[in-house]
C-alpha atoms as a PDB file:
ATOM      1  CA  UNK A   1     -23.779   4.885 -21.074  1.00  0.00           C
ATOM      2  CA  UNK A   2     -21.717   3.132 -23.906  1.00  0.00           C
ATOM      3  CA  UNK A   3     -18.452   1.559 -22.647  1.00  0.00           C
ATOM      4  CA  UNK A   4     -16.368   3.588 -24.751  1.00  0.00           C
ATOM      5  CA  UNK A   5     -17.705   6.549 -23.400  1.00  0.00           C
ATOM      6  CA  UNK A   6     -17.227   5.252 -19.560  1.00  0.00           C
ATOM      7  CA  UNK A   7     -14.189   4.320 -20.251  1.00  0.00           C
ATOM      8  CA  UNK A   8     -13.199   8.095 -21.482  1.00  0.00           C
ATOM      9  CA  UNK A   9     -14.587  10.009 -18.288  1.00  0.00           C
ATOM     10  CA  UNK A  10     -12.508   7.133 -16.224  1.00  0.00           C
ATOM     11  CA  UNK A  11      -9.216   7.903 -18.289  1.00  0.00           C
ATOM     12  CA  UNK A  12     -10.321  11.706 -17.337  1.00  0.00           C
ATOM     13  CA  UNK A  13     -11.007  11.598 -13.951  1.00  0.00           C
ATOM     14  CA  UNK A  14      -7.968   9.915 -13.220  1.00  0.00           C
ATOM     15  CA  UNK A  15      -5.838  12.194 -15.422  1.00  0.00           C
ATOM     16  CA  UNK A  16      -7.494  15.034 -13.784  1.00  0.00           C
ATOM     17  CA  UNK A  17      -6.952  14.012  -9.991  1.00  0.00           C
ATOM     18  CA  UNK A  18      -3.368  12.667 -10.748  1.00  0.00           C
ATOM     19  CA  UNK A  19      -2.603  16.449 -11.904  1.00  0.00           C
ATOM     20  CA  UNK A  20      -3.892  18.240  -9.117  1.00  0.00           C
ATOM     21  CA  UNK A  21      -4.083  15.677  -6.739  1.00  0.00           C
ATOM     22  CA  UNK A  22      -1.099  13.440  -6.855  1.00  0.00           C
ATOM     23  CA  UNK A  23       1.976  14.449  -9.125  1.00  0.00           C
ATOM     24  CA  UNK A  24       4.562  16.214  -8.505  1.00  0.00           C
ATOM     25  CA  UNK A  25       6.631  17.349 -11.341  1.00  0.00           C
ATOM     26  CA  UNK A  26      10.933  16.732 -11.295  1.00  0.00           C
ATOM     27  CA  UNK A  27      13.106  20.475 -10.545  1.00  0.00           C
ATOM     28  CA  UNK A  28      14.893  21.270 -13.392  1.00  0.00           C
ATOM     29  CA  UNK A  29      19.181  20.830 -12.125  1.00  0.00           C
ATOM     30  CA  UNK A  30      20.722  23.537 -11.921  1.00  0.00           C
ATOM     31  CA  UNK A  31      22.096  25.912 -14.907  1.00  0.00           C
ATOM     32  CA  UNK A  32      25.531  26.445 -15.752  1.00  0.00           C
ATOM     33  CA  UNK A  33      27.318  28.134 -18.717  1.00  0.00           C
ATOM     34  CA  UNK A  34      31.253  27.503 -19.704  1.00  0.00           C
ATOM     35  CA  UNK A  35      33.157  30.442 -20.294  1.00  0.00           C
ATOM     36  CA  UNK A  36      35.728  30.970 -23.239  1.00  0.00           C
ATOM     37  CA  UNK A  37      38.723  28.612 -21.037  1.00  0.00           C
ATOM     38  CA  UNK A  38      35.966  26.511 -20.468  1.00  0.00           C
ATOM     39  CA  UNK A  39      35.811  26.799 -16.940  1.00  0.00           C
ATOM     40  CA  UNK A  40      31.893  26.598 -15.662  1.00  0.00           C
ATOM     41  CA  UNK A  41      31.011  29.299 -13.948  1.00  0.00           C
ATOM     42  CA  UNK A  42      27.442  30.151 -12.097  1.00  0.00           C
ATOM     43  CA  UNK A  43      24.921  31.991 -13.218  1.00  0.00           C
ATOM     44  CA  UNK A  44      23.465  35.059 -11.669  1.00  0.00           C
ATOM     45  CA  UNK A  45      20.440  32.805 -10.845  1.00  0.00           C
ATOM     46  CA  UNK A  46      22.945  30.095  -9.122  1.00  0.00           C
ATOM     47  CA  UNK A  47      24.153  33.104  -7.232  1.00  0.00           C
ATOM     48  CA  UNK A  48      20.663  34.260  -6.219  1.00  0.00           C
ATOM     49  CA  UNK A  49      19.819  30.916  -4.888  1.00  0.00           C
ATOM     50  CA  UNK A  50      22.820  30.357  -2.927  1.00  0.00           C
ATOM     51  CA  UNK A  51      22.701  33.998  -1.335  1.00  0.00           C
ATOM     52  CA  UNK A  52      18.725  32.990  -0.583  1.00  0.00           C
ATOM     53  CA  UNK A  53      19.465  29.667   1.681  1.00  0.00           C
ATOM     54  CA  UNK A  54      15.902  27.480   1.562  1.00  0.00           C
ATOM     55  CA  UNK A  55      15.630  24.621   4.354  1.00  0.00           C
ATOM     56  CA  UNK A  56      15.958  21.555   1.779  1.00  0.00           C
ATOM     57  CA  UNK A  57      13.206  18.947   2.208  1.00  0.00           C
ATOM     58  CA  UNK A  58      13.709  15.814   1.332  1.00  0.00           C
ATOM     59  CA  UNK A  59      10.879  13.801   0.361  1.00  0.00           C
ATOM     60  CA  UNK A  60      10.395  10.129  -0.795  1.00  0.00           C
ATOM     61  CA  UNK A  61       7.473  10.363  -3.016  1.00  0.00           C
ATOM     62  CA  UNK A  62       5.866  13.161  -5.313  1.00  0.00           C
ATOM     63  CA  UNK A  63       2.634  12.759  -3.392  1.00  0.00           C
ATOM     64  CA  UNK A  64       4.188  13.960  -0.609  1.00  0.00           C
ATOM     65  CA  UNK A  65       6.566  16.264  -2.447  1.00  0.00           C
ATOM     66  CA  UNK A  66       3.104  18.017  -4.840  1.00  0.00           C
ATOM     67  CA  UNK A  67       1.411  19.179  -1.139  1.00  0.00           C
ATOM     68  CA  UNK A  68       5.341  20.716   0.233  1.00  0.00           C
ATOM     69  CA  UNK A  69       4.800  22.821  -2.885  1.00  0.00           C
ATOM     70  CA  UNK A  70       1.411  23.811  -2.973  1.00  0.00           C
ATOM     71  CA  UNK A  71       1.924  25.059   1.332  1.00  0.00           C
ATOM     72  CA  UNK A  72       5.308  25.940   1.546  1.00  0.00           C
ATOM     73  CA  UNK A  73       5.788  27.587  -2.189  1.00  0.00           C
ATOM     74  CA  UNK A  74       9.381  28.983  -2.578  1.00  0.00           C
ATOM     75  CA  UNK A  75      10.460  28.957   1.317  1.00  0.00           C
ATOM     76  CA  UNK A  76      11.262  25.580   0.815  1.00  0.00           C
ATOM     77  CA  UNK A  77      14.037  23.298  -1.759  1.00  0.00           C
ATOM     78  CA  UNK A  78      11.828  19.956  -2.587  1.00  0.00           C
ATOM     79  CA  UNK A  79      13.327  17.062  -3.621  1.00  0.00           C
ATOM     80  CA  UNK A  80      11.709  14.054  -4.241  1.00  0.00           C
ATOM     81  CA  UNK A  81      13.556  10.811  -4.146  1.00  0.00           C
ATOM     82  CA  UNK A  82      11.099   8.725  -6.473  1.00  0.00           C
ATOM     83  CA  UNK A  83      11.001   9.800  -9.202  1.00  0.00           C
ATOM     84  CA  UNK A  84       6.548  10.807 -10.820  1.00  0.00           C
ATOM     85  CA  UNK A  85       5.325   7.174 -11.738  1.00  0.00           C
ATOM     86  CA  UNK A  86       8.033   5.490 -10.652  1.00  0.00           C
ATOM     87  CA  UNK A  87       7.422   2.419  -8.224  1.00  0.00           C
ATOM     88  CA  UNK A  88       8.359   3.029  -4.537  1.00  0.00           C
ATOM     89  CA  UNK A  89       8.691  -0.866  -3.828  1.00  0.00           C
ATOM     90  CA  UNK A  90      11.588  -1.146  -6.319  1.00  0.00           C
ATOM     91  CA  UNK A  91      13.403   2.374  -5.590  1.00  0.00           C
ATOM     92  CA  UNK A  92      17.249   1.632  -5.297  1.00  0.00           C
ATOM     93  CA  UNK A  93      19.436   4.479  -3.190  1.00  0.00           C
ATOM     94  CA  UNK A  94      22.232   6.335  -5.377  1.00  0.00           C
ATOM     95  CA  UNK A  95      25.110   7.980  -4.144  1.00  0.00           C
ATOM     96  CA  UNK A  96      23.166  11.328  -4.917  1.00  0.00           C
ATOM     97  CA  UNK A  97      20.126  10.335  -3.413  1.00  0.00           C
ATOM     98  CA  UNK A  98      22.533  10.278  -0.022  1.00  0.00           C
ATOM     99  CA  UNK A  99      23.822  13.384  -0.985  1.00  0.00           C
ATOM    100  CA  UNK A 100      20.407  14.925  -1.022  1.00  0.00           C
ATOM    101  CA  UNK A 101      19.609  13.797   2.501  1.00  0.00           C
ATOM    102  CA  UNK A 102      23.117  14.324   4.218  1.00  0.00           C
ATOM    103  CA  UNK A 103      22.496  18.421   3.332  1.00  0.00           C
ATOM    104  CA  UNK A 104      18.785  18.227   4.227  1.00  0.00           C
ATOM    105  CA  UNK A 105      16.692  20.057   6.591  1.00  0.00           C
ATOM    106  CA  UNK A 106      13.547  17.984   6.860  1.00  0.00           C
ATOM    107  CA  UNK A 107      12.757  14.250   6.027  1.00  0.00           C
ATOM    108  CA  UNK A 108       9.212  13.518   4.983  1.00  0.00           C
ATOM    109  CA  UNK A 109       8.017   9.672   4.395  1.00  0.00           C
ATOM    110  CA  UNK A 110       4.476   7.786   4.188  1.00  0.00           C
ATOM    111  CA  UNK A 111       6.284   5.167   6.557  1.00  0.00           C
ATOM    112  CA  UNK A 112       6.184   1.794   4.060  1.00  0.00           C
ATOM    113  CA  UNK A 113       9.145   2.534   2.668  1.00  0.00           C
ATOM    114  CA  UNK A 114      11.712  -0.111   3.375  1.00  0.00           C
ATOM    115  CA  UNK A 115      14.415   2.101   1.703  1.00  0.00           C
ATOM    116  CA  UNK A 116      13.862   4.726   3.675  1.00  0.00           C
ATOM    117  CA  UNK A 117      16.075   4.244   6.976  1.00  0.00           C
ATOM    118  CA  UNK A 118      18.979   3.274   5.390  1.00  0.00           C
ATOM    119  CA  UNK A 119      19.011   6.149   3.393  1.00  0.00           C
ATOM    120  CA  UNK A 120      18.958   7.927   6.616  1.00  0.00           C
ATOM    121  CA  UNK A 121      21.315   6.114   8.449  1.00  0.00           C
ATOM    122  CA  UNK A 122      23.849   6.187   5.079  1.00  0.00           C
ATOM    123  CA  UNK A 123      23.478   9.939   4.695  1.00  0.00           C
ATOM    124  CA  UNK A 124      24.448  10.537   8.608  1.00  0.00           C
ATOM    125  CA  UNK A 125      22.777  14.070   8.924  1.00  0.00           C
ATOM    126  CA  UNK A 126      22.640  14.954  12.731  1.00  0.00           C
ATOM    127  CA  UNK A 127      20.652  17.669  11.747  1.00  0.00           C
ATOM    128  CA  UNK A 128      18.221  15.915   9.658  1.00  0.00           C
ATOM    129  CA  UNK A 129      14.439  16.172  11.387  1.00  0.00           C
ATOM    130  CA  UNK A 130      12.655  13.326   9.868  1.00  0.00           C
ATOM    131  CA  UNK A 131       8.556  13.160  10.254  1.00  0.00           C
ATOM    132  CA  UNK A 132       6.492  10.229   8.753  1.00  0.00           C
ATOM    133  CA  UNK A 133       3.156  11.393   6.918  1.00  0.00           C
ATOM    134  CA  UNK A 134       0.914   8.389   8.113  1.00  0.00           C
ATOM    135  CA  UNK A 135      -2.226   8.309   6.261  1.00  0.00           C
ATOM    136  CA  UNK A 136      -4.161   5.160   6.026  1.00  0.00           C
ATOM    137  CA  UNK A 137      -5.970   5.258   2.961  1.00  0.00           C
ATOM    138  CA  UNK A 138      -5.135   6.146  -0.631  1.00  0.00           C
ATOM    139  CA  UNK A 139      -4.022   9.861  -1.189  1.00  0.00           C
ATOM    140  CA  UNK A 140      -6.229   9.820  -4.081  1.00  0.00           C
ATOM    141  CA  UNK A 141      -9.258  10.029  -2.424  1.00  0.00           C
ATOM    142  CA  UNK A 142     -10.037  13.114  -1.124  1.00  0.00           C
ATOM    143  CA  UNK A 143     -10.315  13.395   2.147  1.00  0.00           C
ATOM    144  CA  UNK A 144      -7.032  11.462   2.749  1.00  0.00           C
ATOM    145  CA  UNK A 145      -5.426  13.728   0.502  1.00  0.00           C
ATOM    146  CA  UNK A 146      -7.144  16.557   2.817  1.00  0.00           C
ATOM    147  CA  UNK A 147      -5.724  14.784   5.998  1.00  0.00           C
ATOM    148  CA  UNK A 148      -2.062  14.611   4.342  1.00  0.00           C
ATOM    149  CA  UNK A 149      -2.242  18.515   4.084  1.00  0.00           C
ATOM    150  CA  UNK A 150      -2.987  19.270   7.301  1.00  0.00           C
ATOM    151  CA  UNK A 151      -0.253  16.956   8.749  1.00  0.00           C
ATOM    152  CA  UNK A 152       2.113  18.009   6.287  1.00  0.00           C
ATOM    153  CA  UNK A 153       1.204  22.197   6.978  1.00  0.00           C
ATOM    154  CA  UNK A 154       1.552  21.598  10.703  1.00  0.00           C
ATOM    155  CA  UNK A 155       5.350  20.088  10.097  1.00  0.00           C
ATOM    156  CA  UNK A 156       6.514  22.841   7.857  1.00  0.00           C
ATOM    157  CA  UNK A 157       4.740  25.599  10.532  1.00  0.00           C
ATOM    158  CA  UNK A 158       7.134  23.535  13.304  1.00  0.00           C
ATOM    159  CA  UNK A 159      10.085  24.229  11.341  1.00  0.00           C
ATOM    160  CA  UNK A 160       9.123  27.854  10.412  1.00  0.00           C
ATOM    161  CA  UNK A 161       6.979  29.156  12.771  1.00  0.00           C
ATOM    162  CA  UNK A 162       7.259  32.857  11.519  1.00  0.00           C
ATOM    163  CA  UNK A 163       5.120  31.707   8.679  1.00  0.00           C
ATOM    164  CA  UNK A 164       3.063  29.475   9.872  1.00  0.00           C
ATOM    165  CA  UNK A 165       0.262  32.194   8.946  1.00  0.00           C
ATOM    166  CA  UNK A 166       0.877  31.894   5.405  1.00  0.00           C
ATOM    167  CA  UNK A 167       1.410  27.558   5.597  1.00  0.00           C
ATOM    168  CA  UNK A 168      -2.212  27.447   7.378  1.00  0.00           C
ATOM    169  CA  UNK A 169      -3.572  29.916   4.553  1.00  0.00           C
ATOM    170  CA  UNK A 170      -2.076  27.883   1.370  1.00  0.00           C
ATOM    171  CA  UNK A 171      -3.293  24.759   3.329  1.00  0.00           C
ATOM    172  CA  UNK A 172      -6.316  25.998   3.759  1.00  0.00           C
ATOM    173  CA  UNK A 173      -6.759  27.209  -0.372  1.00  0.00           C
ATOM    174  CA  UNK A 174      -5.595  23.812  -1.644  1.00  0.00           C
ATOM    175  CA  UNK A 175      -8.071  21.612   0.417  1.00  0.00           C
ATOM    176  CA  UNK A 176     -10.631  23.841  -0.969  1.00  0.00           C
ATOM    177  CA  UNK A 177      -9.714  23.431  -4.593  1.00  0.00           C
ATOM    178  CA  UNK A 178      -9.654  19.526  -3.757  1.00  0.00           C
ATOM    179  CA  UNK A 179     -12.951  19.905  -2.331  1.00  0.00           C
ATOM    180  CA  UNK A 180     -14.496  21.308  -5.748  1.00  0.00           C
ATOM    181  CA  UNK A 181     -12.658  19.169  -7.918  1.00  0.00           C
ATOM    182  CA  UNK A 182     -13.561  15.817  -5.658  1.00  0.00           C
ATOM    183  CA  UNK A 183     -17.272  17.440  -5.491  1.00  0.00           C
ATOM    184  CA  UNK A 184     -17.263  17.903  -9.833  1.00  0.00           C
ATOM    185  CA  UNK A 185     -15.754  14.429 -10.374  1.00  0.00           C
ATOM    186  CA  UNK A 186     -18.236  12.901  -7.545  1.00  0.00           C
ATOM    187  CA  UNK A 187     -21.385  14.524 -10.062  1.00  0.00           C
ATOM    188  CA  UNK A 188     -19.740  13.170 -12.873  1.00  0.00           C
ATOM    189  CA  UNK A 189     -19.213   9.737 -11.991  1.00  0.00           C
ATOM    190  CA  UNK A 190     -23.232   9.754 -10.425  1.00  0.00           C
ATOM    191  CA  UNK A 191     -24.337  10.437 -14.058  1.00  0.00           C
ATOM    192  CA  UNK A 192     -21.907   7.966 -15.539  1.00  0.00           C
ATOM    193  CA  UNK A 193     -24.064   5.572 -13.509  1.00  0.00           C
ATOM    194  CA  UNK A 194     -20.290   4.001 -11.896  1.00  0.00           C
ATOM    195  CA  UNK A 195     -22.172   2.460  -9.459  1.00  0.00           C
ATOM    196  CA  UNK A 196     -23.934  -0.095 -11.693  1.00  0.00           C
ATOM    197  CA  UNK A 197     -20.830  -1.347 -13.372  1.00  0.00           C
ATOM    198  CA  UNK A 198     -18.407  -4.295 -11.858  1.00  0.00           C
ATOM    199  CA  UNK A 199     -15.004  -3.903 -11.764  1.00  0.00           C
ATOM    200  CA  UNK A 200     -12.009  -5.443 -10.273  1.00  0.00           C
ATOM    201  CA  UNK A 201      -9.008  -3.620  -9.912  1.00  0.00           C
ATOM    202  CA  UNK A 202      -5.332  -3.494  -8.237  1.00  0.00           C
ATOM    203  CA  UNK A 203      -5.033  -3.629  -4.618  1.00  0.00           C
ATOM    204  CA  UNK A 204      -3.347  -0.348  -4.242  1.00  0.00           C
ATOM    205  CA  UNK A 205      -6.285   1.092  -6.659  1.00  0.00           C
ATOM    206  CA  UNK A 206      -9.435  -0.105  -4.660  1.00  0.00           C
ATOM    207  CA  UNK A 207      -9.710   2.614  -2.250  1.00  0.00           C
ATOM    208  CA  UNK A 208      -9.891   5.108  -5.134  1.00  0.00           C
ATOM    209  CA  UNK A 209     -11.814   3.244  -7.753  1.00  0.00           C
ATOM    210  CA  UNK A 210     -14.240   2.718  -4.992  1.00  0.00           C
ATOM    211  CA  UNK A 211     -14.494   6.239  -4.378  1.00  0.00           C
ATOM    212  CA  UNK A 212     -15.080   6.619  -8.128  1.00  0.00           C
ATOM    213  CA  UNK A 213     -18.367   4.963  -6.843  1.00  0.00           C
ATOM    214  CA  UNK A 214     -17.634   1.620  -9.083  1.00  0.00           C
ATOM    215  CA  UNK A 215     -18.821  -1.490  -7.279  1.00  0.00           C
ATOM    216  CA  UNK A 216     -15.314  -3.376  -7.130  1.00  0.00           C
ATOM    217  CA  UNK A 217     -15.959  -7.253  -6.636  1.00  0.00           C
ATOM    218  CA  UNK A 218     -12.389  -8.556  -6.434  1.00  0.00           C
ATOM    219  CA  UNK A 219      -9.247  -7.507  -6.211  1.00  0.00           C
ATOM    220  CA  UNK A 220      -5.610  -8.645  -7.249  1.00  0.00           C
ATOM    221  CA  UNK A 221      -2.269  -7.974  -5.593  1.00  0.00           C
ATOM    222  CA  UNK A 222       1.551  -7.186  -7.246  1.00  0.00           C
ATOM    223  CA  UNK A 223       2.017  -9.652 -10.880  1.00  0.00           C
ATOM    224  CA  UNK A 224       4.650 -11.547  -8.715  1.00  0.00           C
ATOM    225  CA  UNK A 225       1.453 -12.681  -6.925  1.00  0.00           C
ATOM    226  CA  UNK A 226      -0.611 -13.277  -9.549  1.00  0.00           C
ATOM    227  CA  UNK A 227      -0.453 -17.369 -10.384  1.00  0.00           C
ATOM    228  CA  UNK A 228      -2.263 -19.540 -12.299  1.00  0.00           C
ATOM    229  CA  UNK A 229      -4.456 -20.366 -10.033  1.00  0.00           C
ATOM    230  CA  UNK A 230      -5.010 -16.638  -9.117  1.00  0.00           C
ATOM    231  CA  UNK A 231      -5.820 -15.668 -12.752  1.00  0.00           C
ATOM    232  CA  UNK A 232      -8.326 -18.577 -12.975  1.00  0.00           C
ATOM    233  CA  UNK A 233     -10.375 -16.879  -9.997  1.00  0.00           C
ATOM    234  CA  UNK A 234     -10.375 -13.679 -10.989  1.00  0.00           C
ATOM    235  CA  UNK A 235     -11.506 -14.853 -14.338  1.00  0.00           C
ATOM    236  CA  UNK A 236     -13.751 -16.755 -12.630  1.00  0.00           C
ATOM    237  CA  UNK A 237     -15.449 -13.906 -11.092  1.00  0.00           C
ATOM    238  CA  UNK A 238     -15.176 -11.745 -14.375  1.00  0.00           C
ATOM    239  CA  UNK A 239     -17.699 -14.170 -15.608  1.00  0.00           C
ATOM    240  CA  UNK A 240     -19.931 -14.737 -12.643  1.00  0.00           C
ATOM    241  CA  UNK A 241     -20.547 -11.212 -12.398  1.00  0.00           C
ATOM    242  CA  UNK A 242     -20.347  -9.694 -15.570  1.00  0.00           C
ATOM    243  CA  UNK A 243     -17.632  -7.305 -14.536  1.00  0.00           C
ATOM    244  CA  UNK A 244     -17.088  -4.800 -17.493  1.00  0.00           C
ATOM    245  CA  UNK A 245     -13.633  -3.261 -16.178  1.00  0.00           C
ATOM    246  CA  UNK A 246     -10.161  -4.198 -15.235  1.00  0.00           C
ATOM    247  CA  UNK A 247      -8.512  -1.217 -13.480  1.00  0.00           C
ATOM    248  CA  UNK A 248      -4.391  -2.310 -13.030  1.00  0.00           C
ATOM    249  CA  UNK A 249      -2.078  -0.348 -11.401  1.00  0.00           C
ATOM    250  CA  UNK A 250       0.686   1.891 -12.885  1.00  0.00           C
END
């Protein structure tokens, strides 16, 4: 297969999976309209909402915040904290970010976020429950992205236990669309022949791009790490073993 071609399925695969597998896209704030003295006033869908109370679940990253939706649908008020391809290792807490978690009903976090217990301690919700999603592996690949949803349905059934039916159901529906879509990209990336091109990639990529079935023969951490002497060995082993592919991180 030509490179140019490879390098199109790649771009596809990983737009296709970050989609359905891993982004979660930002809640639209809340309408208002001014009246002729200019005073805002609410909206008759600001009224519905606040006459239909949802538990509010905070959540610190859109992976987390994608699989809320797809098992809890409307019972629950996501909000994510960082924001779809923003870095987690660089998120800084604003006053509404506090906000957020002081009126929250539920916590969710992978558990690396360094961030994360201040915000908890700042927002001083006795009422928050907080619950750490601990998956090790990347949520990309499939069956850690199947592993998140059943931790994540079995929290949200603990806090609402009269629909815990419909959680388990939902849970159940989106592991099997995962399945297909992990079982059509697998296919794919056989008949791209993956397997017989060298890569290296970013640390917090390998576990996917290995999935991808490319045969990853170094990798590379954050650019803060990445010295001169770094960049000579990686170019070192570019050249030793003819690796076609550089795979960074967002």
């Amino acid at each position: 297969m030509k490179r140019n071609n490879v390098l199109t399925l790649l771009l596809s695969l990983l737009v296709v999976f970050g989609l359905v597998l891993g982004v979660a896209g930002c809640k639209n704030q809340t309408e208002k309209v001014s009246t002729e003295s200019g005073v805002e006033s609410s909206t008759k869908k600001d009224v519905e909402e606040e006459n239909t109370a949802k538990d509010k679940v905070v959540v610190t990253t859109s992976l987390i915040g994608n699989i809320v939706e797809e098992i809890g649908g409307d019972n629950f008020d996501v909000i994510v904290m960082v924001p779809p391809g923003g870095c987690p290792g660089h998120f800084d807490i604003k006053p509404e970010d506090i906000e957020a978690v002081a009126s929250g009903s539920l916590f969710l976090k992978h558990g690396w976020e360094t961030w994360a217990e201040n915000l908890i301690e700042s927002a001083n919700n006795p009422n928050l429950k907080v619950e750490t999603i601990a998956i090790k592996g990347n949520w990309m690949v499939p069956s850690f992205q199947i592993e998140a949803v059943d931790k994540i349905a079995a929290v949200l059934s603990g806090i609402d236990e009269a629909n815990s039916d419909v959680y388990e159901e939902r849970a159940a529906a989106y592991k099997e669309k995962v399945g297909n879509i992990a079982a059509g990209a697998k296919k794919k990336c056989e008949e791209a022949g993956f397997s017989k091109i060298n890569v290296i990639c970013a640390q917090m990529q390998e576990g996917f791009v290995k999935w991808l079935g490319f045969n990853v023969v170094a990798t590379y951490g954050r650019p803060d790490e990445l010295t001169p002497e770094v960049i000579k060995e990686l170019v070192d082993t570019c050249n030793e073993h003819d690796v076609k592919l550089v795979i960074d991180n967002l």
